[in-house]
PDB file of N, CA and C in Angstrom:
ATOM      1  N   UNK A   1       3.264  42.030  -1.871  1.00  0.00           N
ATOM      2  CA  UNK A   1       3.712  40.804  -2.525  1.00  0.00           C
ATOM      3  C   UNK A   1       2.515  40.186  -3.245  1.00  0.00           C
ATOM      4  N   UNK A   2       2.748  39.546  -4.881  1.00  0.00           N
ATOM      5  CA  UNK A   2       1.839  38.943  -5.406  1.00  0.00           C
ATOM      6  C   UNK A   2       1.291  38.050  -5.036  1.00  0.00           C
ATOM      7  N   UNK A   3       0.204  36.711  -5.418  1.00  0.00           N
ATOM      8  CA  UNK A   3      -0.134  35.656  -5.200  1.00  0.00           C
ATOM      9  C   UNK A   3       1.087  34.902  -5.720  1.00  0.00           C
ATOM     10  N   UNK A   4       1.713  35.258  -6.460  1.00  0.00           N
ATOM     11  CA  UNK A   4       2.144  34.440  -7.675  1.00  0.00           C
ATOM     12  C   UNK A   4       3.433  34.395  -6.672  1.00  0.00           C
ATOM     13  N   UNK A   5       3.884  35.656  -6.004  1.00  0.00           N
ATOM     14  CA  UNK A   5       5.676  35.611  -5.187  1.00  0.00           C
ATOM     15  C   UNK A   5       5.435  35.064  -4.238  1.00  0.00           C
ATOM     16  N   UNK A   6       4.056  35.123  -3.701  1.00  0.00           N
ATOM     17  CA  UNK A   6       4.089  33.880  -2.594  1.00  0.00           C
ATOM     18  C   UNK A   6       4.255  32.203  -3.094  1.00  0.00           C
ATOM     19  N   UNK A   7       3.753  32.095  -4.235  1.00  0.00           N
ATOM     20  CA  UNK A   7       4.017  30.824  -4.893  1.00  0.00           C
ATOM     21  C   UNK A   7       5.447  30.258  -4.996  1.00  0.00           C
ATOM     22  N   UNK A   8       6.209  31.288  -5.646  1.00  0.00           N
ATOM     23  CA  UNK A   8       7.400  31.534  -5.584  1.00  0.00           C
ATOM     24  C   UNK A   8       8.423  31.174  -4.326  1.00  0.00           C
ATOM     25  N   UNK A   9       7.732  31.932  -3.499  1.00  0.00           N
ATOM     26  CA  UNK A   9       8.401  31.849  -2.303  1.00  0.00           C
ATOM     27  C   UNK A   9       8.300  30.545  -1.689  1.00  0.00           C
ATOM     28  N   UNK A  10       7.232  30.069  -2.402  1.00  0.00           N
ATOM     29  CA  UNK A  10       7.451  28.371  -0.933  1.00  0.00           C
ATOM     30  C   UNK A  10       7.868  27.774  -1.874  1.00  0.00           C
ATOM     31  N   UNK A  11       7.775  27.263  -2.939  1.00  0.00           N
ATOM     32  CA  UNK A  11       8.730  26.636  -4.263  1.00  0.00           C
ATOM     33  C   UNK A  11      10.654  26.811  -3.712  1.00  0.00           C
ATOM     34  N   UNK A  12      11.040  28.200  -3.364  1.00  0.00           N
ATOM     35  CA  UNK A  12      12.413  28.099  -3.109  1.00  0.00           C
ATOM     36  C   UNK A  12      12.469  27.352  -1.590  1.00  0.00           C
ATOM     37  N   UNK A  13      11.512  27.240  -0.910  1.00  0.00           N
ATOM     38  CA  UNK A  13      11.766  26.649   0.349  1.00  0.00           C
ATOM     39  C   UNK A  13      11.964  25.132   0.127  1.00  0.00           C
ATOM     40  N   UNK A  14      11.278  24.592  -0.805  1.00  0.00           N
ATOM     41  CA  UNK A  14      11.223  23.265  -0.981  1.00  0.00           C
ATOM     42  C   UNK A  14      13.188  22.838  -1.072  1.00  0.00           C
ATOM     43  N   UNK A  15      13.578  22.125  -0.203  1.00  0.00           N
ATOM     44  CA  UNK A  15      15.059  21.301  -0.260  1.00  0.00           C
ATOM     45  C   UNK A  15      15.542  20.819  -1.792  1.00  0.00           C
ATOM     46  N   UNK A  16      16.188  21.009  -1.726  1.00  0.00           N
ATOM     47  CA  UNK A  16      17.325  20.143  -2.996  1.00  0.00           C
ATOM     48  C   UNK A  16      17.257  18.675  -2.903  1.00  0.00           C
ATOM     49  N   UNK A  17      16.401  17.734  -4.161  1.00  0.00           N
ATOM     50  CA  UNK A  17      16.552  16.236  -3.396  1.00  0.00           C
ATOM     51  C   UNK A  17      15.232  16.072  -2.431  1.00  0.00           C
ATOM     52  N   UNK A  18      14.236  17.273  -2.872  1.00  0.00           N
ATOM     53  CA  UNK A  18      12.877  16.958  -2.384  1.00  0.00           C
ATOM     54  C   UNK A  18      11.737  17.412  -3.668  1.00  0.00           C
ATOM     55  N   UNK A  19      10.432  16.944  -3.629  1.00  0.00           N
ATOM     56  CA  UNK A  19       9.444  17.465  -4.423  1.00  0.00           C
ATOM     57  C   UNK A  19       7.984  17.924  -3.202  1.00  0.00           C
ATOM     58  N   UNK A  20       7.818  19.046  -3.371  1.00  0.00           N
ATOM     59  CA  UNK A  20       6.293  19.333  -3.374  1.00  0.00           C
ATOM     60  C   UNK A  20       4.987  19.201  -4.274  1.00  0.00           C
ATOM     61  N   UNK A  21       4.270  18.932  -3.972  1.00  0.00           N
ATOM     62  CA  UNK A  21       2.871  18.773  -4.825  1.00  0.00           C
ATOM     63  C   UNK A  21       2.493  20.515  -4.980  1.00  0.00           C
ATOM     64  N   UNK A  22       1.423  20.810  -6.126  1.00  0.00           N
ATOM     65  CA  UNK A  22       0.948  22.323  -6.501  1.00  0.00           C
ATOM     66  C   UNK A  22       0.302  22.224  -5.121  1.00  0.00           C
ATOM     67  N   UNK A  23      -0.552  21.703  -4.430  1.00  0.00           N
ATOM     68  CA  UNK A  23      -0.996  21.447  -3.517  1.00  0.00           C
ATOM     69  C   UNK A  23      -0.617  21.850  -2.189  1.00  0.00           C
ATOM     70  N   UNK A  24       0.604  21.504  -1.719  1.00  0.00           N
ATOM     71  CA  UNK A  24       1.467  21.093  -0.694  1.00  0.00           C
ATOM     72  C   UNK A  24       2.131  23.044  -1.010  1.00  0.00           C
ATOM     73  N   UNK A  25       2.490  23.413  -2.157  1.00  0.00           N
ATOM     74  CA  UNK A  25       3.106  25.029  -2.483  1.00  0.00           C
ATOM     75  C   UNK A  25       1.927  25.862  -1.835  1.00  0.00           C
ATOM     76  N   UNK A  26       0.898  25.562  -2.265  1.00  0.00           N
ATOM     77  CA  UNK A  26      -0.689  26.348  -1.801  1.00  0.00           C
ATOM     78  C   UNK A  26      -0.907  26.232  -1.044  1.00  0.00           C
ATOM     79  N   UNK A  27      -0.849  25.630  -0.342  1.00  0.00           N
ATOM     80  CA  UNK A  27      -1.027  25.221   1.410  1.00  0.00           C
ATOM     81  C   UNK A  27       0.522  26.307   2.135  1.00  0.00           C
ATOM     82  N   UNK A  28       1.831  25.761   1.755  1.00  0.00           N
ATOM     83  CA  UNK A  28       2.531  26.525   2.297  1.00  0.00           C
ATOM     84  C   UNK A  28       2.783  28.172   2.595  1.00  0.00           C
ATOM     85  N   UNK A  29       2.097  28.484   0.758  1.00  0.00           N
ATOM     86  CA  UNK A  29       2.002  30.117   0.527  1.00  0.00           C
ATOM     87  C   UNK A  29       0.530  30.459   1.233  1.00  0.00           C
ATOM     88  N   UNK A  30      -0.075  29.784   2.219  1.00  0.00           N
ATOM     89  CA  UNK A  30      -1.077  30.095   2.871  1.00  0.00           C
ATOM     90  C   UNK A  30      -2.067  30.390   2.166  1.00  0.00           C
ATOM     91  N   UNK A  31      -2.353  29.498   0.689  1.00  0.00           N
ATOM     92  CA  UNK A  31      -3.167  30.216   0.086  1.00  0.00           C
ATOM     93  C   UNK A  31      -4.129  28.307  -0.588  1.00  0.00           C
ATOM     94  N   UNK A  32      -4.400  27.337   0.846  1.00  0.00           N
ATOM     95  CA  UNK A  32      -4.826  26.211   0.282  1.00  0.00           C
ATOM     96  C   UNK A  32      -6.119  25.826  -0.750  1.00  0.00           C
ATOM     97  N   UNK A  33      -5.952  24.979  -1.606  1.00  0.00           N
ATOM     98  CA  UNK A  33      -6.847  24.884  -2.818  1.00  0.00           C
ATOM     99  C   UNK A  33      -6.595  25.279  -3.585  1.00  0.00           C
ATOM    100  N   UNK A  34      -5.233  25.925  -3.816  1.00  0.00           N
ATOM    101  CA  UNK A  34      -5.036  26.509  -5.144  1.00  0.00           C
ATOM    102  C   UNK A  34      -4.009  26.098  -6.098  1.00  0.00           C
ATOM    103  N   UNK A  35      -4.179  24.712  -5.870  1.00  0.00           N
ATOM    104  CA  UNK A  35      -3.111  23.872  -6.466  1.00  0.00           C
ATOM    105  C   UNK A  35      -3.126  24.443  -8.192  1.00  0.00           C
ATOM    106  N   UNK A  36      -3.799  24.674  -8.809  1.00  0.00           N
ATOM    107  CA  UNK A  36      -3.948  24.936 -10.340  1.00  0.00           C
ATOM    108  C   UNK A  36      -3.252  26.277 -10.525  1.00  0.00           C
ATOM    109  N   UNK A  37      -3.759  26.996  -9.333  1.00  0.00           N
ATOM    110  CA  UNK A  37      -3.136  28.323  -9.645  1.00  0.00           C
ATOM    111  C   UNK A  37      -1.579  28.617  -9.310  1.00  0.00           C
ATOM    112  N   UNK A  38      -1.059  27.722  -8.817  1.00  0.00           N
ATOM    113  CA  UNK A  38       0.433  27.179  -8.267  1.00  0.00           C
ATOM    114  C   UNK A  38       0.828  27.010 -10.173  1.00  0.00           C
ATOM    115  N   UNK A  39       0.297  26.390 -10.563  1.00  0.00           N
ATOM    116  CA  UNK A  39       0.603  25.493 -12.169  1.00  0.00           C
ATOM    117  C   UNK A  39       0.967  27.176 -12.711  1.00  0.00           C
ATOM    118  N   UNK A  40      -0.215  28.044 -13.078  1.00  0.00           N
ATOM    119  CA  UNK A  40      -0.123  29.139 -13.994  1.00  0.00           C
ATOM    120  C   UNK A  40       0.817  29.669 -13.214  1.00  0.00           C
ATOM    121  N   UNK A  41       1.149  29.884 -12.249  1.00  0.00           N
ATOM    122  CA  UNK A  41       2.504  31.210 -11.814  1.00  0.00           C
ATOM    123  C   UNK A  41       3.963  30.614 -12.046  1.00  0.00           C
ATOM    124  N   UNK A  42       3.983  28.891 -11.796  1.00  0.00           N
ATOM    125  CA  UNK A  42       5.266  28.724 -12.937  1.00  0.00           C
ATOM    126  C   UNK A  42       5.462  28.750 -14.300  1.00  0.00           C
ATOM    127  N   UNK A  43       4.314  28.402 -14.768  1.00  0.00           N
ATOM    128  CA  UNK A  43       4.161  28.595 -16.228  1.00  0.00           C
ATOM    129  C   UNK A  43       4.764  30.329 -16.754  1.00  0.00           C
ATOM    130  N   UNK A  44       4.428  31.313 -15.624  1.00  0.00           N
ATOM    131  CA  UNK A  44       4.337  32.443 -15.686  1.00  0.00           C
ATOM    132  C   UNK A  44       5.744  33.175 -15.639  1.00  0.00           C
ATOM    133  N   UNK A  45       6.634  32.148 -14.741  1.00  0.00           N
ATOM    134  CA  UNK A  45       7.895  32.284 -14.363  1.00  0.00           C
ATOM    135  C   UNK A  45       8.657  33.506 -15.665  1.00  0.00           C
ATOM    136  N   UNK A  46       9.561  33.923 -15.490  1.00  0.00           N
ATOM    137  CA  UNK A  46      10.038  34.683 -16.987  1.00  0.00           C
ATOM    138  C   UNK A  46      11.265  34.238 -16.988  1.00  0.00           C
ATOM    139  N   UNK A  47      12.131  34.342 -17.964  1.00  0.00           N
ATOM    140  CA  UNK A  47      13.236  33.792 -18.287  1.00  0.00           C
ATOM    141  C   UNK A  47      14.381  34.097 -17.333  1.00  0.00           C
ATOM    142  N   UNK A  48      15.203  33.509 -16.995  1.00  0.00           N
ATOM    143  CA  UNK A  48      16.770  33.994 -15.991  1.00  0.00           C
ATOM    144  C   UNK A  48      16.022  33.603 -14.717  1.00  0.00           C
ATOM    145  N   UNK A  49      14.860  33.010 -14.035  1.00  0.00           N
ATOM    146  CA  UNK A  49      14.772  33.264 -12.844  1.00  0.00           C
ATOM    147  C   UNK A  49      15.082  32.085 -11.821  1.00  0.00           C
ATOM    148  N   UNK A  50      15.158  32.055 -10.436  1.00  0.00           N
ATOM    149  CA  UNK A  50      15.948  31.430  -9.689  1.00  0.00           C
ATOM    150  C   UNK A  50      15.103  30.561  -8.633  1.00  0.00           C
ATOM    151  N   UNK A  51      13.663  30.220  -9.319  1.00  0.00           N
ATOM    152  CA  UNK A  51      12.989  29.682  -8.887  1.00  0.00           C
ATOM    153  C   UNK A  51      12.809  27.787  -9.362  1.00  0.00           C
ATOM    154  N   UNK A  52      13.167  26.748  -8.065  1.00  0.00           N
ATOM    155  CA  UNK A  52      13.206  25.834  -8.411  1.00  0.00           C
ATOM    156  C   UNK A  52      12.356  25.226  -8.887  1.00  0.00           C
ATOM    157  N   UNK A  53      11.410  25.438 -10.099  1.00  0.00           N
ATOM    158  CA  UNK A  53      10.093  25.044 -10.682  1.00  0.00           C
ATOM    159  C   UNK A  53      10.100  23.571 -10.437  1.00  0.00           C
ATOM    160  N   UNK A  54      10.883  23.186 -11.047  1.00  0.00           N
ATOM    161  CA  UNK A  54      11.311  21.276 -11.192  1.00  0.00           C
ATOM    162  C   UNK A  54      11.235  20.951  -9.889  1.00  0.00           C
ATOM    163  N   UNK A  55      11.183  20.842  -9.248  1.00  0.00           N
ATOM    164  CA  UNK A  55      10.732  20.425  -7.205  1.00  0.00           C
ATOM    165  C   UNK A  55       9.080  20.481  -7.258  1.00  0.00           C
ATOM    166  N   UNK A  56       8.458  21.020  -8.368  1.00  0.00           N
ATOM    167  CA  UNK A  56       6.457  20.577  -8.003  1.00  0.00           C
ATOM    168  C   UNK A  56       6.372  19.878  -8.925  1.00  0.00           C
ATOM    169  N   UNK A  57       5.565  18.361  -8.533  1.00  0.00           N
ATOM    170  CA  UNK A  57       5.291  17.743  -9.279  1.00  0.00           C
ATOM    171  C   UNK A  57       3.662  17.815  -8.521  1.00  0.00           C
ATOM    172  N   UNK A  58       3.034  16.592  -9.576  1.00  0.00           N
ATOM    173  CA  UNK A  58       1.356  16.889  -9.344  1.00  0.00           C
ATOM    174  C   UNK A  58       1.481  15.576  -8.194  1.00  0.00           C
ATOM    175  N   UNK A  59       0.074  15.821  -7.559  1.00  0.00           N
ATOM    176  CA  UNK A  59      -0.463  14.772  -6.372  1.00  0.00           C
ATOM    177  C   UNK A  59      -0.128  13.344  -6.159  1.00  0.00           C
ATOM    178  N   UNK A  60       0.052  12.790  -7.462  1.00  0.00           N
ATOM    179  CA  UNK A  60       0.610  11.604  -7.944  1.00  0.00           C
ATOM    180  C   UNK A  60       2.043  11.095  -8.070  1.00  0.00           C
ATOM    181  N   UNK A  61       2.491  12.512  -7.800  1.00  0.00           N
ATOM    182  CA  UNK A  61       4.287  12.201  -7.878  1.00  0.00           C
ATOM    183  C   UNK A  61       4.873  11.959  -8.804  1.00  0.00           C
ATOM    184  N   UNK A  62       3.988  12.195  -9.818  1.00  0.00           N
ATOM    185  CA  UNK A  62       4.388  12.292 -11.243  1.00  0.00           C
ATOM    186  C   UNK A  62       4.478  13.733 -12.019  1.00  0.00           C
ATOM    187  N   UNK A  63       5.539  13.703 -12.651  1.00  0.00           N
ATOM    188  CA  UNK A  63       6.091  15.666 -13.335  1.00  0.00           C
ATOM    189  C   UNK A  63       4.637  15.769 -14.470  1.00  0.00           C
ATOM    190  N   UNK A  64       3.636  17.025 -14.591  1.00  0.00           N
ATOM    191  CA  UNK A  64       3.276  17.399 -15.345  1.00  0.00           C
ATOM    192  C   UNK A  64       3.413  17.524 -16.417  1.00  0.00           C
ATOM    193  N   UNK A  65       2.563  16.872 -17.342  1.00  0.00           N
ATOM    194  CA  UNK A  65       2.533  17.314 -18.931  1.00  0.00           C
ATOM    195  C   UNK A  65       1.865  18.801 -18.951  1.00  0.00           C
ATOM    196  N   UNK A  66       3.055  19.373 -19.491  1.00  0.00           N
ATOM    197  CA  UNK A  66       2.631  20.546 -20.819  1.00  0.00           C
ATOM    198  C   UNK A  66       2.944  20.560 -22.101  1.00  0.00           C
ATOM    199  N   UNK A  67       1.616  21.406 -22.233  1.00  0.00           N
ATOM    200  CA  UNK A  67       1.266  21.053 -23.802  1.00  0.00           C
ATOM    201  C   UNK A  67       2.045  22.052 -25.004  1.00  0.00           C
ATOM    202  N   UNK A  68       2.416  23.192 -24.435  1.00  0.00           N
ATOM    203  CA  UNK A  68       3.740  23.802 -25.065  1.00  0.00           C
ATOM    204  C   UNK A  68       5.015  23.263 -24.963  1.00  0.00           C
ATOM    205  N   UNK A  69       5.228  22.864 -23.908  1.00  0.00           N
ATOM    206  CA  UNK A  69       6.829  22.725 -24.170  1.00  0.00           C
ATOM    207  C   UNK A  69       7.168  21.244 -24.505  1.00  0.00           C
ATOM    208  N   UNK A  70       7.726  20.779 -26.097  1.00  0.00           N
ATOM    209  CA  UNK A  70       8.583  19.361 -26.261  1.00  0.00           C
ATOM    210  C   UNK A  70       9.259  19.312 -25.495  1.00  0.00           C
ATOM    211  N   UNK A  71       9.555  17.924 -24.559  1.00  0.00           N
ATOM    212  CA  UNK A  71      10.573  17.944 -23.810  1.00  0.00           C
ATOM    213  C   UNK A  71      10.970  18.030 -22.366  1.00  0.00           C
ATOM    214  N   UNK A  72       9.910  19.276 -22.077  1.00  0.00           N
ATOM    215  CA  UNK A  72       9.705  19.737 -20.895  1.00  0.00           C
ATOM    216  C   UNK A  72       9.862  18.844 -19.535  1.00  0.00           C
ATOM    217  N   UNK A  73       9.134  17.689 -19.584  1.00  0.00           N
ATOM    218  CA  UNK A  73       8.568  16.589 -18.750  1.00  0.00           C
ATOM    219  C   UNK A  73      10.242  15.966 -18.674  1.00  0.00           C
ATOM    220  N   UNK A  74      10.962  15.539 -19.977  1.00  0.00           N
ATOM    221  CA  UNK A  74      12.068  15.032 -19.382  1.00  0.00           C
ATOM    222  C   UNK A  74      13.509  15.846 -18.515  1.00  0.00           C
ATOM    223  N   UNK A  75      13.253  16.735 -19.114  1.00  0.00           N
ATOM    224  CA  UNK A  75      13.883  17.797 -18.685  1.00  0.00           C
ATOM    225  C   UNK A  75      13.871  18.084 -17.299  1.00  0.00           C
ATOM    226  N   UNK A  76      12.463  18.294 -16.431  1.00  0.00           N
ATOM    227  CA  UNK A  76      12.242  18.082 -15.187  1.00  0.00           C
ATOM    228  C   UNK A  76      12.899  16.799 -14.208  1.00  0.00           C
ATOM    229  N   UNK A  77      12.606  15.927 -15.128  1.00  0.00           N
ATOM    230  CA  UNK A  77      13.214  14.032 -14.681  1.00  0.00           C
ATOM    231  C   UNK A  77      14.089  14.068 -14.736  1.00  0.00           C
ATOM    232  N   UNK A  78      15.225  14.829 -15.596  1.00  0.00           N
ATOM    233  CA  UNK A  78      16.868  14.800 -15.603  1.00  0.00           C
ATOM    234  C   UNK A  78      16.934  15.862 -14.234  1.00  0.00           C
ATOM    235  N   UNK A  79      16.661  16.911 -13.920  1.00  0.00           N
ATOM    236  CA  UNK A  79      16.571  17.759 -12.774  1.00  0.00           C
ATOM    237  C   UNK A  79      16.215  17.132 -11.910  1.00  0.00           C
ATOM    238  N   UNK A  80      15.599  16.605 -11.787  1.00  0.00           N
ATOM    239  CA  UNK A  80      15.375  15.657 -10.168  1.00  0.00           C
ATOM    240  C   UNK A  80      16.137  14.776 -10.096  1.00  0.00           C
ATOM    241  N   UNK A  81      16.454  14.140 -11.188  1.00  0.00           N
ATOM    242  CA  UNK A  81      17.217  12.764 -10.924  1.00  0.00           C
ATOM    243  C   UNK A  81      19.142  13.000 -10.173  1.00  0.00           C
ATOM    244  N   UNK A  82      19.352  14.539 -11.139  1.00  0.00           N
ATOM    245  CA  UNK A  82      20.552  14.580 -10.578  1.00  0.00           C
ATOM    246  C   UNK A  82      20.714  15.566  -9.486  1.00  0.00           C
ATOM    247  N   UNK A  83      19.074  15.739  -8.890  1.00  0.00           N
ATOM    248  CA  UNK A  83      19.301  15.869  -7.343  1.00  0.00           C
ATOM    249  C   UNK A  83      19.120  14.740  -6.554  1.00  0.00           C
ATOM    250  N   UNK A  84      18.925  13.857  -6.723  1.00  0.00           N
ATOM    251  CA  UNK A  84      18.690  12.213  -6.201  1.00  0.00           C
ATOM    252  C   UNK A  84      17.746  11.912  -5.766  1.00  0.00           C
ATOM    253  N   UNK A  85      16.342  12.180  -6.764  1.00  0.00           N
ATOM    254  CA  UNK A  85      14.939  11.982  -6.668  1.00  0.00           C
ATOM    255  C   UNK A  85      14.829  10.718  -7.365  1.00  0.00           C
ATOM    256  N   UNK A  86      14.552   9.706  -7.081  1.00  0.00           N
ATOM    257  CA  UNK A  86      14.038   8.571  -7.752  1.00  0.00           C
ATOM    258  C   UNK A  86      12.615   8.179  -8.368  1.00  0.00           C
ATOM    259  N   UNK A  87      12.528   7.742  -9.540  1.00  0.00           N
ATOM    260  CA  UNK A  87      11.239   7.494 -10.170  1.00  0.00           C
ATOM    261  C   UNK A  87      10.986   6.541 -10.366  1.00  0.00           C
ATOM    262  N   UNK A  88       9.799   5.321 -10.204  1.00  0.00           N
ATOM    263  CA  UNK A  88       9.242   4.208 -10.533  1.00  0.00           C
ATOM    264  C   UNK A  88       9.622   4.273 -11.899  1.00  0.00           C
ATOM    265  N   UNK A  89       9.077   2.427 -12.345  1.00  0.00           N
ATOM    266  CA  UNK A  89       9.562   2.317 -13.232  1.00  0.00           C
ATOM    267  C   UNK A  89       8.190   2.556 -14.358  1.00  0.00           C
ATOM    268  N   UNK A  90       7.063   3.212 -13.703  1.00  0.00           N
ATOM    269  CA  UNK A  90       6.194   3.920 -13.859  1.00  0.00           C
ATOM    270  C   UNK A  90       5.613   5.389 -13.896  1.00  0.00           C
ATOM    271  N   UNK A  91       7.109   6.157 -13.999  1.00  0.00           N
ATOM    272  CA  UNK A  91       7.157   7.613 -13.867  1.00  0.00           C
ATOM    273  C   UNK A  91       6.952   8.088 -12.600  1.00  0.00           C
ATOM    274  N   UNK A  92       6.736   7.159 -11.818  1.00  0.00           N
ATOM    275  CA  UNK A  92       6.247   8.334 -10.098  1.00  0.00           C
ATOM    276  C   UNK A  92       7.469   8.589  -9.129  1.00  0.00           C
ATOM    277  N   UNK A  93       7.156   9.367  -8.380  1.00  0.00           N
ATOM    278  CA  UNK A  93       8.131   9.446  -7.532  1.00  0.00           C
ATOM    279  C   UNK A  93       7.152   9.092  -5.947  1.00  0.00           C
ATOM    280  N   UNK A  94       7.716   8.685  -5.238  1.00  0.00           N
ATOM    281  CA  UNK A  94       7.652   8.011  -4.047  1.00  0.00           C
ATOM    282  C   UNK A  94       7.247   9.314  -2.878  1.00  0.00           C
ATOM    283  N   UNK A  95       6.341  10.410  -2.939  1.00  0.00           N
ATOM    284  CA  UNK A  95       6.437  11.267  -1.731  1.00  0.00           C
ATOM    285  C   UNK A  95       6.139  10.778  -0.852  1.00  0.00           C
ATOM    286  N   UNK A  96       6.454   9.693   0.002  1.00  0.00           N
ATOM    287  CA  UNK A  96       6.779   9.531   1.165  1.00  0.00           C
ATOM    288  C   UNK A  96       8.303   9.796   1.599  1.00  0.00           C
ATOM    289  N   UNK A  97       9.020   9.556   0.588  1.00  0.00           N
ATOM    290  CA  UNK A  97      10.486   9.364   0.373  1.00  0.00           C
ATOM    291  C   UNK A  97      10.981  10.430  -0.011  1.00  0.00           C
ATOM    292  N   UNK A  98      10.379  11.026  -0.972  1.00  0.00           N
ATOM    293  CA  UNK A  98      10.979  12.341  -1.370  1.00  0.00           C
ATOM    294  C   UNK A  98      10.155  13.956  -1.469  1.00  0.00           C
ATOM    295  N   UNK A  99       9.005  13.769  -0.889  1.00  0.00           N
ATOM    296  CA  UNK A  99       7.798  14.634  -1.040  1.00  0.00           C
ATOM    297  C   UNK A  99       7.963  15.615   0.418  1.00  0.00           C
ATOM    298  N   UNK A 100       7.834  16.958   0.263  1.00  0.00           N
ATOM    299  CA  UNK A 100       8.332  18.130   1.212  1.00  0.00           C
ATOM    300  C   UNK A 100       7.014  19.312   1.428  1.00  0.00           C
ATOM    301  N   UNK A 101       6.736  19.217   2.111  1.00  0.00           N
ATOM    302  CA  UNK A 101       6.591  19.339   3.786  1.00  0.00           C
ATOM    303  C   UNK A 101       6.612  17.658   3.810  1.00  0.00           C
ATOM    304  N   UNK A 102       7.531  16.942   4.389  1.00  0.00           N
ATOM    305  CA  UNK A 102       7.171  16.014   5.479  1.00  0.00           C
ATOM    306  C   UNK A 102       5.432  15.000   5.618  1.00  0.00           C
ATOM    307  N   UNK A 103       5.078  15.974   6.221  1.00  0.00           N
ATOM    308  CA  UNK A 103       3.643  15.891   6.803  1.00  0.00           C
ATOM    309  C   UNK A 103       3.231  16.509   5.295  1.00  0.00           C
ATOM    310  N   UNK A 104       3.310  15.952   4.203  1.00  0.00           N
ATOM    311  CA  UNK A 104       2.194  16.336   2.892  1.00  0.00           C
ATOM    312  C   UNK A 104       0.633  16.018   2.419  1.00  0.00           C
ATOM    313  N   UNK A 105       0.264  14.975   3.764  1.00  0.00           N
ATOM    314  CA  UNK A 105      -1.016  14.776   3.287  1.00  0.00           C
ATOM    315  C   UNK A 105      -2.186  15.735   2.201  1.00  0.00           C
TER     316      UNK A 105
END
């Protein structure tokens, strides 16, 4: 198994109506500190696949800007929202409230 399917793999663990940090994925795929490298293996994702990308947001609880995709960022916010992720009226989301593992420090 790749680095990247272990990435994969804790991304589908994350609940419906929860967010993980790149952080919190790297830690789970037993591979901690590698929050950045969490970023490139969704980026990496290929088309048709069944991985819930939109469930990692960054440390802040706020969805990542990328610099390819227009759009992208809201697109994620409509995906969370109509799993019943709530966002400040400052773009964040609350991981105490909605942030997975639990214990995310």
């Amino acid at each position: 198994m790749s680095t990247y399917d272990l990435y994969y793999a804790a991304v589908r663990r994350v609940p419906r109506g929860r967010v993980a940090t790149y952080g919190a994925i790297a830690r789970e795929a037993g591979l901690p500190g590698r929050a950045r490298q969490v970023g490139y293996a969704l980026a990496a994702l290929p088309d048709g696949h069944e991985v819930p990308w939109h469930r990692v947001v960054n440390a802040r609880g706020e969805v990542s800007r990328r610099s390819a995709a227009i759009g992208y960022e809201r697109l994620q916010q409509s995906l969370l929202e109509a799993e019943g992720v709530r966002f400040s009226e400052a773009g964040r989301i609350n991981l105490d409230d909605f942030g997975w593992p639990l214990n995310h420090a």
